[in-house]
Protein backbone atom coordinates (compact mmCIF):
# COMPACT_ATOMS: atom_id res chain seq x y z
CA UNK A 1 -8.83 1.76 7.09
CA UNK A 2 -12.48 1.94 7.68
CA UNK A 3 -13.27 2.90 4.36
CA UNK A 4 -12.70 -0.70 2.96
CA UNK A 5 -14.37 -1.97 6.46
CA UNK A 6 -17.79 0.07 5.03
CA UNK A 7 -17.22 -1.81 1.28
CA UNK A 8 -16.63 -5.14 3.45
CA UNK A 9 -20.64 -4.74 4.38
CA UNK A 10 -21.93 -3.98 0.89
CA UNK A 11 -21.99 -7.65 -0.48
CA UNK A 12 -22.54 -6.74 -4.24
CA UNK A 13 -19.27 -4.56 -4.35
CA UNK A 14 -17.14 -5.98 -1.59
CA UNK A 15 -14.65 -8.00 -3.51
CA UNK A 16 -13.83 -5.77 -6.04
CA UNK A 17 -14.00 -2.38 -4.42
CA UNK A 18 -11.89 -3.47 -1.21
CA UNK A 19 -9.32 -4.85 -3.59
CA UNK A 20 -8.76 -1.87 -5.58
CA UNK A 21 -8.73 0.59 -2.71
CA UNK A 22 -5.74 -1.57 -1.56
CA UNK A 23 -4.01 -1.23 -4.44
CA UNK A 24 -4.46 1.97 -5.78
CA UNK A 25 -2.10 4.19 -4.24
CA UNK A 26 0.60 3.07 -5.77
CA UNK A 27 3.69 4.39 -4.84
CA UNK A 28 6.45 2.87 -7.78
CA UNK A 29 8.71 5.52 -8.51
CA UNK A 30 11.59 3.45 -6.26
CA UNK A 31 11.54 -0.15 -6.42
CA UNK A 32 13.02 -3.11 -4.01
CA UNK A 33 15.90 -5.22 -4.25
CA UNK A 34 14.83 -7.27 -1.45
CA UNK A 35 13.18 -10.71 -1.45
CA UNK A 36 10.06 -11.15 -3.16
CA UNK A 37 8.65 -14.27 -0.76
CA UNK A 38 6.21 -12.39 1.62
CA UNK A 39 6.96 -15.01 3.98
CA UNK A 40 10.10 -14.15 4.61
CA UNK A 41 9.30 -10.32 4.93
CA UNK A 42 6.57 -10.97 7.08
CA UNK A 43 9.04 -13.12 9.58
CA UNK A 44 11.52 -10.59 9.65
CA UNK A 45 8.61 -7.77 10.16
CA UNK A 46 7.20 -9.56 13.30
CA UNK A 47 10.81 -9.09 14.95
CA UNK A 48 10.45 -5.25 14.98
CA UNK A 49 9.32 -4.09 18.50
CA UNK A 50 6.28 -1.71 18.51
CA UNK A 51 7.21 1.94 17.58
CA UNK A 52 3.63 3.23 18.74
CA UNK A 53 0.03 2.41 20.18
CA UNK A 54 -2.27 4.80 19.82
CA UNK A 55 -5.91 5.20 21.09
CA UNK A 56 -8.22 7.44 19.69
CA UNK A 57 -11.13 8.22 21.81
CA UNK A 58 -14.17 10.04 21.75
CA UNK A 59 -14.83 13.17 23.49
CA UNK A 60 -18.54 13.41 25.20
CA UNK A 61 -20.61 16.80 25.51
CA UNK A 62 -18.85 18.18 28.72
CA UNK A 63 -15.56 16.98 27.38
CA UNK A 64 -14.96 14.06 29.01
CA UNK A 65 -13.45 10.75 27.53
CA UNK A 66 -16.23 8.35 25.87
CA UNK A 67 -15.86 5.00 23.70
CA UNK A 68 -12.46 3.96 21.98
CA UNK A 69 -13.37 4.45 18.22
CA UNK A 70 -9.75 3.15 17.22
CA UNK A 71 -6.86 1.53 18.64
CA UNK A 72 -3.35 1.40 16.24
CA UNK A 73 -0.13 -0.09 17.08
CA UNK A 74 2.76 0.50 14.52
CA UNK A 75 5.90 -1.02 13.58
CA UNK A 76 8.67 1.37 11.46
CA UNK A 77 11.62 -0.13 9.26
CA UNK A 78 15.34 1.86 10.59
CA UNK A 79 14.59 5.27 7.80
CA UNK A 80 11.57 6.21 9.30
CA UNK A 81 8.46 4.23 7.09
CA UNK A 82 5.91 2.05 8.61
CA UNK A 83 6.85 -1.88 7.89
CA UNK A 84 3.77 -2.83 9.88
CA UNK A 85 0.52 -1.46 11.04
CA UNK A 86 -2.90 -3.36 13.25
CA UNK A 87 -5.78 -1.49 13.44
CA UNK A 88 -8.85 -2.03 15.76
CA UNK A 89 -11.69 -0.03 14.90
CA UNK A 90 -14.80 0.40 16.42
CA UNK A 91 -18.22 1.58 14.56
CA UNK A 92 -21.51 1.03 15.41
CA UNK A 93 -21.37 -1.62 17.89
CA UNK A 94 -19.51 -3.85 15.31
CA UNK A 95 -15.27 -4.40 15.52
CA UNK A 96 -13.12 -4.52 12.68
CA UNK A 97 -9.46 -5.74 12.93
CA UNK A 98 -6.93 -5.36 10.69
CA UNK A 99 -3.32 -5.96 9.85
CA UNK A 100 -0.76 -4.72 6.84
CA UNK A 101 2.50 -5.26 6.31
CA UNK A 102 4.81 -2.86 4.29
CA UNK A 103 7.54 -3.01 2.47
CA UNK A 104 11.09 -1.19 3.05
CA UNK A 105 11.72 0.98 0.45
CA UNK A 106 8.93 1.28 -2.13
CA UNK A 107 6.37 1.46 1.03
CA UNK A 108 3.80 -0.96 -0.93
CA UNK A 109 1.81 -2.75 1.06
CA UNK A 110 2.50 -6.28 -0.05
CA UNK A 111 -0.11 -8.38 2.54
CA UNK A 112 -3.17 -7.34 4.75
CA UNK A 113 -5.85 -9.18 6.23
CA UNK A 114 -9.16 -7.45 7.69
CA UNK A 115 -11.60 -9.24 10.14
CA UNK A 116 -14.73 -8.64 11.24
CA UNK A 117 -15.69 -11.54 13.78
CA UNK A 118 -19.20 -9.92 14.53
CA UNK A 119 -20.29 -10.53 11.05
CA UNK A 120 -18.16 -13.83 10.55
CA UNK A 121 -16.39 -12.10 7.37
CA UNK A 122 -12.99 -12.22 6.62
CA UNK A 123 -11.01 -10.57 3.65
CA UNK A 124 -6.98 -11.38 2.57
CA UNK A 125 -4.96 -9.43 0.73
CA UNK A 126 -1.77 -10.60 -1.00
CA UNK A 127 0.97 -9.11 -3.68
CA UNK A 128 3.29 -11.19 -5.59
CA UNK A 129 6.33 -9.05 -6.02
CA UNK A 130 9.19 -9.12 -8.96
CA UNK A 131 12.89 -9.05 -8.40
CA UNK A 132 13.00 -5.32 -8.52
CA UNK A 133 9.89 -5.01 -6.20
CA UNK A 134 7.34 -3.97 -8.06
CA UNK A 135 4.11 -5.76 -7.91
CA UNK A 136 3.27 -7.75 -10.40
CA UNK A 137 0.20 -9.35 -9.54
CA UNK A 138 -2.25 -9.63 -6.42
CA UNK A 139 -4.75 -11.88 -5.16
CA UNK A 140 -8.03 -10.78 -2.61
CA UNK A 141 -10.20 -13.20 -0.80
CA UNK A 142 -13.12 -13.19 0.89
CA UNK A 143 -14.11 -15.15 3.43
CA UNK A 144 -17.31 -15.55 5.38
CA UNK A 145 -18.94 -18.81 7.68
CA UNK A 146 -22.01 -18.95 5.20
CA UNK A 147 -20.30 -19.57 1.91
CA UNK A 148 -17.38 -20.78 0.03
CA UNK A 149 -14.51 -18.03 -0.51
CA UNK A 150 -14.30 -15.23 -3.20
CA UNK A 151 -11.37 -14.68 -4.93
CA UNK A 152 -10.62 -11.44 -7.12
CA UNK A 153 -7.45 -11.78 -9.44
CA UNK A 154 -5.51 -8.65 -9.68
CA UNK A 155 -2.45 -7.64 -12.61
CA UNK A 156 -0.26 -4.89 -12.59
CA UNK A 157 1.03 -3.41 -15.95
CA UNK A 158 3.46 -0.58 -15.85
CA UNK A 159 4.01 1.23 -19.11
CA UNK A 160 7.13 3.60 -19.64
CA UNK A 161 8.60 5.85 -21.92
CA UNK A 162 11.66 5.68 -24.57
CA UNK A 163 13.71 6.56 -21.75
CA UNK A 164 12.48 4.36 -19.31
CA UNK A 165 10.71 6.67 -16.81
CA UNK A 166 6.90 5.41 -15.78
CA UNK A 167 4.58 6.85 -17.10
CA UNK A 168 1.21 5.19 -16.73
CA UNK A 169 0.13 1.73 -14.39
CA UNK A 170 -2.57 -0.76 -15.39
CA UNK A 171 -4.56 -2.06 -12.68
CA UNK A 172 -7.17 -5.11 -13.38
CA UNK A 173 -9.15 -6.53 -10.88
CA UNK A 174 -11.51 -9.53 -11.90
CA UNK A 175 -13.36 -12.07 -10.23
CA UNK A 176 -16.86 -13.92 -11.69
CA UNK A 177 -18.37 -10.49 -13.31
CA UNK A 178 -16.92 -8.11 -15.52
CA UNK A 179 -13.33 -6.78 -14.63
CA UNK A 180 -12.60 -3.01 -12.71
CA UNK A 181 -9.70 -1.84 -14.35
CA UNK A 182 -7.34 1.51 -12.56
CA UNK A 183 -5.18 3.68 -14.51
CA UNK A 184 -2.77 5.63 -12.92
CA UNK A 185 -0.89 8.18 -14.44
CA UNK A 186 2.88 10.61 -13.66
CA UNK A 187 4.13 13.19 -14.14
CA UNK A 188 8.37 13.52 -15.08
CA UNK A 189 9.33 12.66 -11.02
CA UNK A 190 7.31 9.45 -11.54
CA UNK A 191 4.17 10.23 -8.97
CA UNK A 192 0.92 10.14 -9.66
CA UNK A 193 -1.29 13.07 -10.90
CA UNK A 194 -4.51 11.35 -11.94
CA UNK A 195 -6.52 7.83 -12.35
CA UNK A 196 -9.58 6.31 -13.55
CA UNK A 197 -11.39 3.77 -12.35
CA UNK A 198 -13.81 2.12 -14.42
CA UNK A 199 -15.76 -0.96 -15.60
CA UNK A 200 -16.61 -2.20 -19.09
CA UNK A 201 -19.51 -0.21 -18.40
CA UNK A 202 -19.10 3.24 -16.17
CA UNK A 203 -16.68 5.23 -14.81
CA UNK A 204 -16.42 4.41 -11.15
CA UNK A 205 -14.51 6.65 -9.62
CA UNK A 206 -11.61 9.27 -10.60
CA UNK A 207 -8.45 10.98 -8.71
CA UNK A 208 -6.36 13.67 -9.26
CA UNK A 209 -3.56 14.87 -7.63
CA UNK A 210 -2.06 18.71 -6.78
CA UNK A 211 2.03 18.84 -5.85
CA UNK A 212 2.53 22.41 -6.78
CA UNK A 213 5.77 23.18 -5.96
CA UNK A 214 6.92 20.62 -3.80
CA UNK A 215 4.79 17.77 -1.71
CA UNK A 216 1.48 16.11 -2.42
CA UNK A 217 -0.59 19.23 -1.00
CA UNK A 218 -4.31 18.32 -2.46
CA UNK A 219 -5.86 15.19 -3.71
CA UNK A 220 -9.58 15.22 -5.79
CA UNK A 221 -11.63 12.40 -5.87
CA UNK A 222 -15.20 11.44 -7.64
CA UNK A 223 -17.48 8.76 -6.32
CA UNK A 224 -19.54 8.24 -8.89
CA UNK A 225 -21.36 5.08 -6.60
CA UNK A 226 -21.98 7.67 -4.22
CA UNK A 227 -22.36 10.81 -5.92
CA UNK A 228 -20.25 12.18 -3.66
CA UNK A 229 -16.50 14.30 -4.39
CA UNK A 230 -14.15 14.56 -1.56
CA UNK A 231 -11.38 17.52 -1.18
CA UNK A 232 -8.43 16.19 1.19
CA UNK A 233 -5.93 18.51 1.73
CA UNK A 234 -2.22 17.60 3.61
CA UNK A 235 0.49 19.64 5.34
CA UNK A 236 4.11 20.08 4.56
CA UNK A 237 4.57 16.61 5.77
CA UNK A 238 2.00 15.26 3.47
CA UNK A 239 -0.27 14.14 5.99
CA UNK A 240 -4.18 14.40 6.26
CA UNK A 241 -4.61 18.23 7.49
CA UNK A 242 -8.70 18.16 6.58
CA UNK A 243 -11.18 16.37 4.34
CA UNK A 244 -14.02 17.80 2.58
CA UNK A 245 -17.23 15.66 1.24
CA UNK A 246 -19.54 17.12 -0.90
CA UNK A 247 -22.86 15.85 -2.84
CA UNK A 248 -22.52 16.25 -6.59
CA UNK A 249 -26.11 14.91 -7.24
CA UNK A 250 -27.63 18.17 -6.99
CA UNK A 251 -26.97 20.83 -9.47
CA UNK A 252 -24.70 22.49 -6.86
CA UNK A 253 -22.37 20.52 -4.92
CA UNK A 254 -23.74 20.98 -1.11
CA UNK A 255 -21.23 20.27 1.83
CA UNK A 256 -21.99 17.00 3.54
CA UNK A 257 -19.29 16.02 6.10
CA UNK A 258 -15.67 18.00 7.19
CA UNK A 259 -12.79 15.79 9.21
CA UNK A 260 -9.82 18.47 10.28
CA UNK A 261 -6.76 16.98 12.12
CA UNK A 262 -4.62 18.39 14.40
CA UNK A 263 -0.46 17.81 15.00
CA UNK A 264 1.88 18.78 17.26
CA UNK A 265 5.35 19.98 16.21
CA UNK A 266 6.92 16.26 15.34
CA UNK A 267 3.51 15.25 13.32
CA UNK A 268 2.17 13.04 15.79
CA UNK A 269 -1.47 13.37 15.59
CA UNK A 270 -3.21 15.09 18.50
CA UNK A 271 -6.95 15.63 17.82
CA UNK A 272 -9.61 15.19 14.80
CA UNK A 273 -12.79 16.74 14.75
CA UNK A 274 -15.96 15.35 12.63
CA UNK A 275 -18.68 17.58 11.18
CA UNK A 276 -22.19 16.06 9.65
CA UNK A 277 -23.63 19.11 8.21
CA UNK A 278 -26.58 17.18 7.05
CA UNK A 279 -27.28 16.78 10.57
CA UNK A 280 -25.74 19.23 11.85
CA UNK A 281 -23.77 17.55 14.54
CA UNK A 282 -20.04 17.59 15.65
CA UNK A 283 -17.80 14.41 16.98
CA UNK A 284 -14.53 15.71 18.35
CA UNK A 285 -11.93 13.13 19.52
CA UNK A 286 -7.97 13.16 20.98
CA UNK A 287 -4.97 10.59 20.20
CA UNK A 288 -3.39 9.04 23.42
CA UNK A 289 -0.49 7.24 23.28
CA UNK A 290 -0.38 4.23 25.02
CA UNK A 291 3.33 2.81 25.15
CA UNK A 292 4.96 6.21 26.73
């Protein structure tokens, strides 16, 4: 979630970036046959009791608990899949809150909101859905005390094959300048293996995606704002096992920053441990759960 907080605080690229790092995992290969008003959802969302709070918090020198850098609570539907999710994070004296809702099956995330009250800002998030649950369009405003809103308009288009099975999804974002426009493509079980991002005038950022023989196990992705390429690599439960960062404006791609995670047997996160290399410095922090 931070990663669209950072975009919130660059002002030239905050509309259009946050939007399209909200929408581009997108996760169609199952659809909904549930309502498409988000009111509705959202109502019968805010009736699930609290699965999970979770604190993470910063270890000191001598190992001793420091500042709160994140606080989560979680909501799951009855299968197992998150249906809601409120983040509070913490960087650099400055707090971010968030909230997403989720739908059932296709696990979209259909409406979010992110606020940061020490900077007056503000964004919304907000996906009108068909009758079979796919998103067909999506709206993203930003809000701050100083000046009217921005609004970026976003369209789905899903393209598919003679035999109906998806094979590529359109993704265009536009608000007063030119539009960013997403491709996403699949392979024959309908999940993605690669996108582009791009404007009418660079390539922005690209994606590509490793299953090998089973679950998402590596995912590739070029910066090409920040000149930067990023190696994340999951477990057997496709979650976030460690993260690489490299800078590829140098003829050879130097190491920049490393984030490893740590589980316990049932997944439930335990520990993640951040590594500048620039500087040469190490933040480790533990998970506590707050509602056990």
């Amino acid at each position: 979630m931070m990663i669209f907080c950072l975009h919130i605080l660059n002002p030239s690229k905050r509309i259009v970036n946050f939007a399209i790092i909200l929408t581009i995992f997108l996760f169609v290969g199952c659809t909904d046959q549930q309502a498409t008003d988000n009111s509705s959802l959202i109502h019968r969302i805010d009736k699930i009791p609290v699965h999970e709070i979770l604190a993470e918090i910063e270890l000191d020198s001598l190992g001793q608990y420091g500042d709160t850098l994140q606080i989560v609570k979680t909501k799951k539907w009855a299968r197992g899949k998150v249906a809601y999710e409120v983040r509070e994070n913490r960087r650099k004296g400055l707090v971010f809150l968030s909230k997403s809702y989720f739908s059932e099956i296709s696990g979209d995330k259909f409406y979010a909101e992110v606020n940061a009250p020490a900077i007056s800002t503000r964004n919304i998030f907000e996906a009108n859905r068909n009758t079979r649950g796919q998103i067909e369009s999506a709206k993203q405003i930003f809000i701050e005390d100083s000046g009217s809103p921005d609004t970026v308009h976003i369209k789905y288009d899903y393209y598919y094959s003679s035999n109906n099975q998806l094979q590529m999804t359109q993704v265009t974002a536009v608000d007063d300048e030119s539009p960013i426009i997403t491709d996403v493509y699949y392979n024959q079980d309908e999940l993605a293996v690669r996108s582009v991002q791009y404007s009418l005038t660079d390539t922005i950022e690209t994606k590509v995606y490793d299953y090998r023989s089973g679950p998402l196990q590596r995912l590739g992705v070029t910066d090409f704002n920040e000149m930067e390429y990023s190696e994340i690599f999951y477990n057997a439960l496709e979650q976030v096992d460690s993260i690489k960062v490299y800078d590829i404006y140098k003829p050879s791609m130097k190491l920049l920053r490393t984030t490893m995670n740590e589980y316990d047997q049932g997944g439930g996160i335990i520990s993640r441990t951040r590594i500048n290399h620039k500087s040469n410095t190490m933040v480790k922090s533990l998970f506590v759960r707050l509602n056990q």
